[in-house]
C-alpha atoms as a PDB file:
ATOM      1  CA  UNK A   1     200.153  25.881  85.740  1.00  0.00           C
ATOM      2  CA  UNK A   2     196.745  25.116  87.149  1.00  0.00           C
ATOM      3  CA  UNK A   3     196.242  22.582  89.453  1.00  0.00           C
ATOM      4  CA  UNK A   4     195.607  19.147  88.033  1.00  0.00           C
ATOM      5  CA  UNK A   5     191.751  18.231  89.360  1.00  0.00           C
ATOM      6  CA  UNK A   6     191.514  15.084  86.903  1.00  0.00           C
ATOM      7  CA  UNK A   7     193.293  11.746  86.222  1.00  0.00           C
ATOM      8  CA  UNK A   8     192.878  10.296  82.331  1.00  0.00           C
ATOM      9  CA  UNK A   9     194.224   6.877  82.185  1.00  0.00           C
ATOM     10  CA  UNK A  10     194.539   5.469  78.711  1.00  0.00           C
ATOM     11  CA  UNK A  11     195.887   1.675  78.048  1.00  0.00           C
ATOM     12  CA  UNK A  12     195.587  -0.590  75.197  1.00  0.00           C
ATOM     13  CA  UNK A  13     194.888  -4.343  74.479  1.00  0.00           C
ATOM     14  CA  UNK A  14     195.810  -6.732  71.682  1.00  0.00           C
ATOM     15  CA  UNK A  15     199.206  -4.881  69.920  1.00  0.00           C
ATOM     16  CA  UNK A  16     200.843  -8.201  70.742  1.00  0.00           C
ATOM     17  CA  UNK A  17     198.181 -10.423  68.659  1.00  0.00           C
ATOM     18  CA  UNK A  18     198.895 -11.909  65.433  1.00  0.00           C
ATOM     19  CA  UNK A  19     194.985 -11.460  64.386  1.00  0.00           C
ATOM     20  CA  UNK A  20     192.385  -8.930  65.239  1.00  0.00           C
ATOM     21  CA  UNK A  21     192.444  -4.750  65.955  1.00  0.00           C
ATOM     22  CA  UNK A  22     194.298  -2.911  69.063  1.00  0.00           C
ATOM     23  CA  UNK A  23     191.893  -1.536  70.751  1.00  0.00           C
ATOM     24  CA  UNK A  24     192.476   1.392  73.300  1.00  0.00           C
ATOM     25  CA  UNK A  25     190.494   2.335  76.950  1.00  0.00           C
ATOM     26  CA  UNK A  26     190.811   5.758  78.748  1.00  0.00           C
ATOM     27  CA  UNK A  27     189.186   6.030  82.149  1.00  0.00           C
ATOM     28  CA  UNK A  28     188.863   9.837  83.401  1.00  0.00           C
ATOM     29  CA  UNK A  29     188.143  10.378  87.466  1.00  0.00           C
ATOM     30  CA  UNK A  30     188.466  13.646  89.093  1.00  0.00           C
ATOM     31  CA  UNK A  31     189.795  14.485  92.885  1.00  0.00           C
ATOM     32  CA  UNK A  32     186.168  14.279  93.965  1.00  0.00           C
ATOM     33  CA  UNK A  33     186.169  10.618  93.181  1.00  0.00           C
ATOM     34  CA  UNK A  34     188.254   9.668  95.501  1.00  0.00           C
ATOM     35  CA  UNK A  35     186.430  11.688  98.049  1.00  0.00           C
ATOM     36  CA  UNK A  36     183.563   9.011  97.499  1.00  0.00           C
ATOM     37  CA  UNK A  37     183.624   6.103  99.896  1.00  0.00           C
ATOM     38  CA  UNK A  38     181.485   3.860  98.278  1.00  0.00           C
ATOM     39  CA  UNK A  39     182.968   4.699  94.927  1.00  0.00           C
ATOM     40  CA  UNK A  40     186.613   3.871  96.344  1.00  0.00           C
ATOM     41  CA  UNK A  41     185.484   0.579  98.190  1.00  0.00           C
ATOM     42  CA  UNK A  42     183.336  -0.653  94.870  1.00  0.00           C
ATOM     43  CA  UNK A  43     186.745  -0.026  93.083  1.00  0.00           C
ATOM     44  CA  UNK A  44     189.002  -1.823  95.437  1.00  0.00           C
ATOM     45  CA  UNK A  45     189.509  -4.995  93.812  1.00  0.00           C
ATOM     46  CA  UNK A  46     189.915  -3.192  90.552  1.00  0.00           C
ATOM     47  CA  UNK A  47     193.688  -3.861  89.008  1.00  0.00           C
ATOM     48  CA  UNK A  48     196.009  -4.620  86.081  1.00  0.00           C
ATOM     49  CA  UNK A  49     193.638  -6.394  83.576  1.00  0.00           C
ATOM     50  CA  UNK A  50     196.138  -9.150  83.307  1.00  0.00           C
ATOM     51  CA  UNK A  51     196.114 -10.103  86.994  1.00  0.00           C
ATOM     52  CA  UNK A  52     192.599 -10.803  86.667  1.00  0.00           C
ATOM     53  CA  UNK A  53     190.687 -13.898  85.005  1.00  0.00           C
ATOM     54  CA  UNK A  54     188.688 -12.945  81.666  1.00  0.00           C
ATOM     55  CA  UNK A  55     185.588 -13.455  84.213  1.00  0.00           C
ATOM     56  CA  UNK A  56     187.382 -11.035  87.172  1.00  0.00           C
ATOM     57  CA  UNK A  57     187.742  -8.425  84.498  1.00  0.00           C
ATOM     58  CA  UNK A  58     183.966  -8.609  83.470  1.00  0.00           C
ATOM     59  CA  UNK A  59     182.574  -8.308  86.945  1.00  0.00           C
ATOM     60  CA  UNK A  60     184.781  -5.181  87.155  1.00  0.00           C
ATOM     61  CA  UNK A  61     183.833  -3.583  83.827  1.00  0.00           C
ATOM     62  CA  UNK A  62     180.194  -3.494  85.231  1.00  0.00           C
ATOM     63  CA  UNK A  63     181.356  -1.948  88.142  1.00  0.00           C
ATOM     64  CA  UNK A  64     183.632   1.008  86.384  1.00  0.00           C
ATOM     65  CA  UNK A  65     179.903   0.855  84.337  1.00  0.00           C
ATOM     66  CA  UNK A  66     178.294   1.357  87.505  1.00  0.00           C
ATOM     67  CA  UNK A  67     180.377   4.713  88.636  1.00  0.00           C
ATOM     68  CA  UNK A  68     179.939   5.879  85.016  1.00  0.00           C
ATOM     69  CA  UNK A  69     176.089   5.815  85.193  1.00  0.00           C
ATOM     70  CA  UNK A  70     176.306   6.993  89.088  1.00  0.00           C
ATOM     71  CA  UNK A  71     178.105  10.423  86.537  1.00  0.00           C
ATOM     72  CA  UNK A  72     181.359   9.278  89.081  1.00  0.00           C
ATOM     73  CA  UNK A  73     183.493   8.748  85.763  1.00  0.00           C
ATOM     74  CA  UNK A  74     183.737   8.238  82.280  1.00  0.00           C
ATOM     75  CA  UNK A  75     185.491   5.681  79.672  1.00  0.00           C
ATOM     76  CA  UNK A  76     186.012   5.350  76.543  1.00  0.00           C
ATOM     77  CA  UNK A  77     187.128   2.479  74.110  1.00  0.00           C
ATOM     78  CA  UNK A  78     188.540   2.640  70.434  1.00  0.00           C
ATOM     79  CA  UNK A  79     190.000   0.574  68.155  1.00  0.00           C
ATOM     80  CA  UNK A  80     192.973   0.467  65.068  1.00  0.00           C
ATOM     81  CA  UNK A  81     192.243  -2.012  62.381  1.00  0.00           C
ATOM     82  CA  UNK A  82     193.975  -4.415  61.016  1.00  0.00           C
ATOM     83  CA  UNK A  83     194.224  -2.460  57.809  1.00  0.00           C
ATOM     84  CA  UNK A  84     195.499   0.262  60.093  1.00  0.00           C
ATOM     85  CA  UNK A  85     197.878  -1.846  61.456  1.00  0.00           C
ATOM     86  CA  UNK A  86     198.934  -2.710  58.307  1.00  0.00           C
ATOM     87  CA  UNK A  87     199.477   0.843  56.967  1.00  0.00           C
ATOM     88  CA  UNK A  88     200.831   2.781  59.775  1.00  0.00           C
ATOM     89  CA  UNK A  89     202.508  -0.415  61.839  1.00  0.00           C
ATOM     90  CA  UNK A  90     201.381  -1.423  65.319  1.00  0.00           C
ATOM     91  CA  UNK A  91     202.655   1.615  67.455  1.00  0.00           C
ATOM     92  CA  UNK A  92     200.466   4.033  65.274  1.00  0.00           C
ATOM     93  CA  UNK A  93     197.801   2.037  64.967  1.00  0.00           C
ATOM     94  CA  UNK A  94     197.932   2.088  69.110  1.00  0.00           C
ATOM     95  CA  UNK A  95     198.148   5.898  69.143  1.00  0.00           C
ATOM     96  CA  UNK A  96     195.228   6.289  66.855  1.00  0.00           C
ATOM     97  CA  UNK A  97     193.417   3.930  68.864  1.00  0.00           C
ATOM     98  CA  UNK A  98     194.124   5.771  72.011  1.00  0.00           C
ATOM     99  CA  UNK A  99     193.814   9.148  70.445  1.00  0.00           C
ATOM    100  CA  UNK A 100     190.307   8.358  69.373  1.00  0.00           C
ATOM    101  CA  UNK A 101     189.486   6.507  73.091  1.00  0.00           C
ATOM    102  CA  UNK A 102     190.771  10.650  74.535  1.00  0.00           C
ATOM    103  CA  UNK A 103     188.872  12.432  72.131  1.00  0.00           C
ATOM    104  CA  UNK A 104     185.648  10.892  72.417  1.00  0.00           C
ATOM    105  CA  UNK A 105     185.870  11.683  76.208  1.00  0.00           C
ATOM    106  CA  UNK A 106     186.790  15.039  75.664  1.00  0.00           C
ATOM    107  CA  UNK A 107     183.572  15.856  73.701  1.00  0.00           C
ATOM    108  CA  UNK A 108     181.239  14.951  77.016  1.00  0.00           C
ATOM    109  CA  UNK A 109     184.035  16.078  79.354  1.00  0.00           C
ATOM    110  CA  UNK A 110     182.430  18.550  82.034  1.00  0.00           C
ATOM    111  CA  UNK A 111     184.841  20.364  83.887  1.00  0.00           C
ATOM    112  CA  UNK A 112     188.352  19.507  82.015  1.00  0.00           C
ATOM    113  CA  UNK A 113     189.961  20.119  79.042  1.00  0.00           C
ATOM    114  CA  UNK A 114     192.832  18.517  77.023  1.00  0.00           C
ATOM    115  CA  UNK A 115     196.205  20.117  76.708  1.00  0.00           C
ATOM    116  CA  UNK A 116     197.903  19.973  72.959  1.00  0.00           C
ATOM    117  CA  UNK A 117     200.900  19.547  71.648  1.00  0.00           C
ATOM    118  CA  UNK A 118     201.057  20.586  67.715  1.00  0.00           C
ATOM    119  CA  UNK A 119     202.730  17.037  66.040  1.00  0.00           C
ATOM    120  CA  UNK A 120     203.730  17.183  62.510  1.00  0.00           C
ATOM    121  CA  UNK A 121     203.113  13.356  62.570  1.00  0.00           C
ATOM    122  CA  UNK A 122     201.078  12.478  59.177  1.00  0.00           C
ATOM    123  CA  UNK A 123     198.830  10.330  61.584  1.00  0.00           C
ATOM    124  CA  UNK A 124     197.467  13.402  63.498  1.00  0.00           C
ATOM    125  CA  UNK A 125     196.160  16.837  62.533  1.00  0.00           C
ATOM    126  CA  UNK A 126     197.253  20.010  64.300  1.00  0.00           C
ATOM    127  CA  UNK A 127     195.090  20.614  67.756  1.00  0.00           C
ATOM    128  CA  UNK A 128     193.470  23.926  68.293  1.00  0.00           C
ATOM    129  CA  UNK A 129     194.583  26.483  70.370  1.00  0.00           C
ATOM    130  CA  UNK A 130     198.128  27.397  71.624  1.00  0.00           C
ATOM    131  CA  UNK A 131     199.932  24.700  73.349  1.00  0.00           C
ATOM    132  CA  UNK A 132     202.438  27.155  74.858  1.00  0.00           C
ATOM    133  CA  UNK A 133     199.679  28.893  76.713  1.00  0.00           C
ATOM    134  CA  UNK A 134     197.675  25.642  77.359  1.00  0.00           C
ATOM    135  CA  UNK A 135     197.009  25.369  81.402  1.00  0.00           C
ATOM    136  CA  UNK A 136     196.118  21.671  81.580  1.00  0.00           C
ATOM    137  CA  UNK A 137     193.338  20.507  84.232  1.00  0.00           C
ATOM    138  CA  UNK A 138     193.475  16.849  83.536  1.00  0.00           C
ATOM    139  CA  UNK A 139     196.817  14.647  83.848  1.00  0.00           C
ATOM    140  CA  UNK A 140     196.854  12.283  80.665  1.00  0.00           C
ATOM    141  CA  UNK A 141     198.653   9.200  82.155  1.00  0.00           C
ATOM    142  CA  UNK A 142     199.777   6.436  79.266  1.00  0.00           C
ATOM    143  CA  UNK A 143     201.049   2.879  80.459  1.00  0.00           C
ATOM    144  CA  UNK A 144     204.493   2.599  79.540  1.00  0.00           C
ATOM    145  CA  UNK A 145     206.430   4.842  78.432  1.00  0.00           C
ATOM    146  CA  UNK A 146     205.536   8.092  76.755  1.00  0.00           C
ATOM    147  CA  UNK A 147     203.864   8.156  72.972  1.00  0.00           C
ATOM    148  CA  UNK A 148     206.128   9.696  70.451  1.00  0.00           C
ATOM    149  CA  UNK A 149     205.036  11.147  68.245  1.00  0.00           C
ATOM    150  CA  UNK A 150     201.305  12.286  70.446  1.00  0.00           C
ATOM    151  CA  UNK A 151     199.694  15.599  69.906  1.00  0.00           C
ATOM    152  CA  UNK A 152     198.348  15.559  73.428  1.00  0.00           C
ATOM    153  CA  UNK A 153     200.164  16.246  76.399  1.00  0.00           C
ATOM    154  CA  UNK A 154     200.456  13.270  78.821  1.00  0.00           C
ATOM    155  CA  UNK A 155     203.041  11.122  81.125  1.00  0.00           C
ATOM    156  CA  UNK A 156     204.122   7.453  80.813  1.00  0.00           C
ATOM    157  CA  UNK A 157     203.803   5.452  83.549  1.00  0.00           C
ATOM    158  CA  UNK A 158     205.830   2.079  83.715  1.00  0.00           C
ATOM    159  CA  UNK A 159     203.941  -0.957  84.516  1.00  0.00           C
ATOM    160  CA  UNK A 160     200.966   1.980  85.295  1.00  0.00           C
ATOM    161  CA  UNK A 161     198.104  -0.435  85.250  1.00  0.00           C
ATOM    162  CA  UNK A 162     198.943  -1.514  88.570  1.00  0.00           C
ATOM    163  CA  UNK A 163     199.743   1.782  90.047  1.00  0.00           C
ATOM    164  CA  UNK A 164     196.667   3.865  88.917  1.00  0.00           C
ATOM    165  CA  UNK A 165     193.091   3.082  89.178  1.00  0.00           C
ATOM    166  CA  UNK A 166     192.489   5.810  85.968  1.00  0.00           C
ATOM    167  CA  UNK A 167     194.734   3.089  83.925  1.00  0.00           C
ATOM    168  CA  UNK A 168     193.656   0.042  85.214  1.00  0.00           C
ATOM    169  CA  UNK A 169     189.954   0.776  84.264  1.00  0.00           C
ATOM    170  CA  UNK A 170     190.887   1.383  81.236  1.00  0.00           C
ATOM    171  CA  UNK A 171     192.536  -1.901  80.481  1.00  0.00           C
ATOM    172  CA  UNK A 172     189.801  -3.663  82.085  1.00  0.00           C
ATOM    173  CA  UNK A 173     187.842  -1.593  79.427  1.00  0.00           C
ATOM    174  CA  UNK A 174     190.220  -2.478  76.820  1.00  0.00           C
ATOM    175  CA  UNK A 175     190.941  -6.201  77.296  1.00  0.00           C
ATOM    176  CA  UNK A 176     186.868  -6.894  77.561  1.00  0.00           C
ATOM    177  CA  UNK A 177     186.058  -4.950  74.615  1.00  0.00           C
ATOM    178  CA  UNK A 178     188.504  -6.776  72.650  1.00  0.00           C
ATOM    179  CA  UNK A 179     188.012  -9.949  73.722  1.00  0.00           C
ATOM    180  CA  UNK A 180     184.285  -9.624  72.931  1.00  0.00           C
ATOM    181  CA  UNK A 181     185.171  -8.907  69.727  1.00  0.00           C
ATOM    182  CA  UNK A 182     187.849 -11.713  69.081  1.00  0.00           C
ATOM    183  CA  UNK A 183     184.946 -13.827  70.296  1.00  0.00           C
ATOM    184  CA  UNK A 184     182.328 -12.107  67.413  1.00  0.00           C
ATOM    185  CA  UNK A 185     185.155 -13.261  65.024  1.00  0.00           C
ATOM    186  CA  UNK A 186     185.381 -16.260  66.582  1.00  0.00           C
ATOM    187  CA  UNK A 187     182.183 -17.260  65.147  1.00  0.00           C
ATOM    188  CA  UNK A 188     182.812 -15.902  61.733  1.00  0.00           C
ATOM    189  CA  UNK A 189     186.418 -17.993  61.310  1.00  0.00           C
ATOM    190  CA  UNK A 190     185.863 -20.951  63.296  1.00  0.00           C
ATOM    191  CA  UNK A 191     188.652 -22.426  61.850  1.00  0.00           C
ATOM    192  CA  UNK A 192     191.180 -20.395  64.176  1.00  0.00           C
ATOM    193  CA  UNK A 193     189.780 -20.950  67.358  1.00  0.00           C
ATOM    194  CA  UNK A 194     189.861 -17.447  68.515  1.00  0.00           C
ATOM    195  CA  UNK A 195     187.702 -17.743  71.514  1.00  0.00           C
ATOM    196  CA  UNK A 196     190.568 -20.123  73.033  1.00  0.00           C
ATOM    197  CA  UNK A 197     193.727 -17.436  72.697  1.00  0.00           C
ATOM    198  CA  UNK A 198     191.921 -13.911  71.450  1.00  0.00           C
ATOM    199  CA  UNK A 199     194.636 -14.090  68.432  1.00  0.00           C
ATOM    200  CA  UNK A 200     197.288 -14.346  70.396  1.00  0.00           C
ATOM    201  CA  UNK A 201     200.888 -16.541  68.754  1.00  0.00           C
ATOM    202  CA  UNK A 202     199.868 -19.464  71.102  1.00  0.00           C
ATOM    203  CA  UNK A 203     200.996 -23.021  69.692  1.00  0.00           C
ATOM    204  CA  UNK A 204     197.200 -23.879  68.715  1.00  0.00           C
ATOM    205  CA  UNK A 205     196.719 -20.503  66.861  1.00  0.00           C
ATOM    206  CA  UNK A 206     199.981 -20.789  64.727  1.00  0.00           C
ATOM    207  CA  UNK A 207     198.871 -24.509  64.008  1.00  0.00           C
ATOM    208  CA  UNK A 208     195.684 -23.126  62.669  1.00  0.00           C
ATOM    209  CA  UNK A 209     197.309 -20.885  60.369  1.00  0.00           C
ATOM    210  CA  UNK A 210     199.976 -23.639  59.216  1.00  0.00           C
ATOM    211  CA  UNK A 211     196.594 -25.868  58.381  1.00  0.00           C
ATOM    212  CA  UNK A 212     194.438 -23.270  56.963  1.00  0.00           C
ATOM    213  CA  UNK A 213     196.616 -20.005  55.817  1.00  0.00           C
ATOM    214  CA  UNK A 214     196.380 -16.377  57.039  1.00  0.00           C
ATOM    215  CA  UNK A 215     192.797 -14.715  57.328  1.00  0.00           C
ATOM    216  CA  UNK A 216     191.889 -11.172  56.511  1.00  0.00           C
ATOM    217  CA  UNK A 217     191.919 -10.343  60.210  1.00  0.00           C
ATOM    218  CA  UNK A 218     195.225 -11.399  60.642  1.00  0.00           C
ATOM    219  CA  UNK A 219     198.300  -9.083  60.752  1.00  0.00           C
ATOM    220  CA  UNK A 220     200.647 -10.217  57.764  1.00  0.00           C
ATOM    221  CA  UNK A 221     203.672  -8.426  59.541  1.00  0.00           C
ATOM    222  CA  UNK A 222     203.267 -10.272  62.612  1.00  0.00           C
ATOM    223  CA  UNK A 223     203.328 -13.394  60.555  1.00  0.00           C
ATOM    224  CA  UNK A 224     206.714 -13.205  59.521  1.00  0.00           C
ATOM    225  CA  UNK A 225     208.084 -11.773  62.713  1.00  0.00           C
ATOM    226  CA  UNK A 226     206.391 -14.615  65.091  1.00  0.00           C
ATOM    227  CA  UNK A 227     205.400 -17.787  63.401  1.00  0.00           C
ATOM    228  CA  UNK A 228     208.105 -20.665  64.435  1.00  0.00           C
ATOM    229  CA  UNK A 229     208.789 -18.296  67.780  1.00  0.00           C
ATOM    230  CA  UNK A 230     209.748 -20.973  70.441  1.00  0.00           C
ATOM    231  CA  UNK A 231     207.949 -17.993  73.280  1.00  0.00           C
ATOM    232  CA  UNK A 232     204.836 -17.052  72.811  1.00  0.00           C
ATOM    233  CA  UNK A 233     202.773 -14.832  75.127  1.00  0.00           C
ATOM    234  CA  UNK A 234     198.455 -14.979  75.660  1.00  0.00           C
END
């Protein structure tokens, strides 16, 4: 197998909401990367997008914006809708999302190419070439465990977006995104209070929807599983 000279990091944000999409970062860095001093100390403070405050993580998306113009890496961010959601359930809507976040990467990628896997999964179409023969040159890393069913190649990494920068860009990537956008809809449903918990089953949210009913950008399943649920999580 060739040697792996690239890192793809891919991480998601918002499966646990009751309202809004999933959306899905991958970060890709190469071994030169880390061969770049200034790259590595503007990237220090980068970590787990959870550990950091909503404005920690948006200082450090401009930074991982900075390296991507410097042509030091490259993201990518997708989404699953709610109607997605709704018709393939939360884990596929994830893998779509980060399927789409890969493949968007892949079609500027310079130097590295993804490795397939053919899935007979009705989500995903059959990838080109021969997997058998496939040499990969970039390391797909996924935080937590691995995707099944995934037509791409790739390793799961426990807890992963505080042991690899590639991942933990990508969440920062992920959670901002998303958050901007539960804000956007924050605007549009007032009633829900969105820019307060990002959709999230806190105690205010699952008032709102007790007061005012279920929008269209909330997830009906979730509904039943989580409203009345003593532990909630933001």
């Amino acid at each position: 197998m060739a040697e792996v000279a690239w890192l793809l990091g891919v991480d998601e944000a918002g499966r646990g909401a009751l309202a809004g999409p999933v959306v899905a970062g991958a970060c890709v860095l190469g071994r030169g990367f880390f061969d770049q001093v200034e790259a590595v100390e503007l990237s220090a403070a980068i970590n787990d997008s959870k550990q950091l405050s909503a404005q920690g993580r948006a200082r450090q998306l401009v930074v991982i914006e900075a390296l991507k113009g410097q042509g030091l890496l490259d993201f990518e961010v997708a989404s699953g809708s709610v109607e997605e959601i709704a018709e393939h359930n939360i884990l596929g809507a994830t893998r779509l999302a980060m399927r789409r976040a890969i493949e968007a990467l892949a079609v500027r990628a310079k130097g590295w190419e993804l490795p397939c896997l053919l899935e007979s999964d009705p989500l995903f179409r059959a990838c080109a070439g021969d997997a058998a023969a496939a040499q990969p040159k970039v390391l797909v890393i996924v935080d937590g465990r691995p995707l099944k069913p995934f037509p791409y190649v790739h390793t799961g990494l426990v807890k992963g977006d505080g042991k690899s920068l590639a991942i933990a860009m990508a969440s920062i990537a992920a959670k901002v995104t998303r958050d901007r956008e539960m804000l956007r809809l924050a605007d549009v449903y007032p009633e829900y209070d969105f820019a307060q918990h990002k959709g999230y089953g806190t105690a205010t949210h699952r008032a709102a929807i007790h007061a005012h009913g279920a929008s269209v950008i909330h997830r009906e399943l979730f509904l039943r599983k989580v409203l009345g649920a003593a532990k909630t999580e933001v």
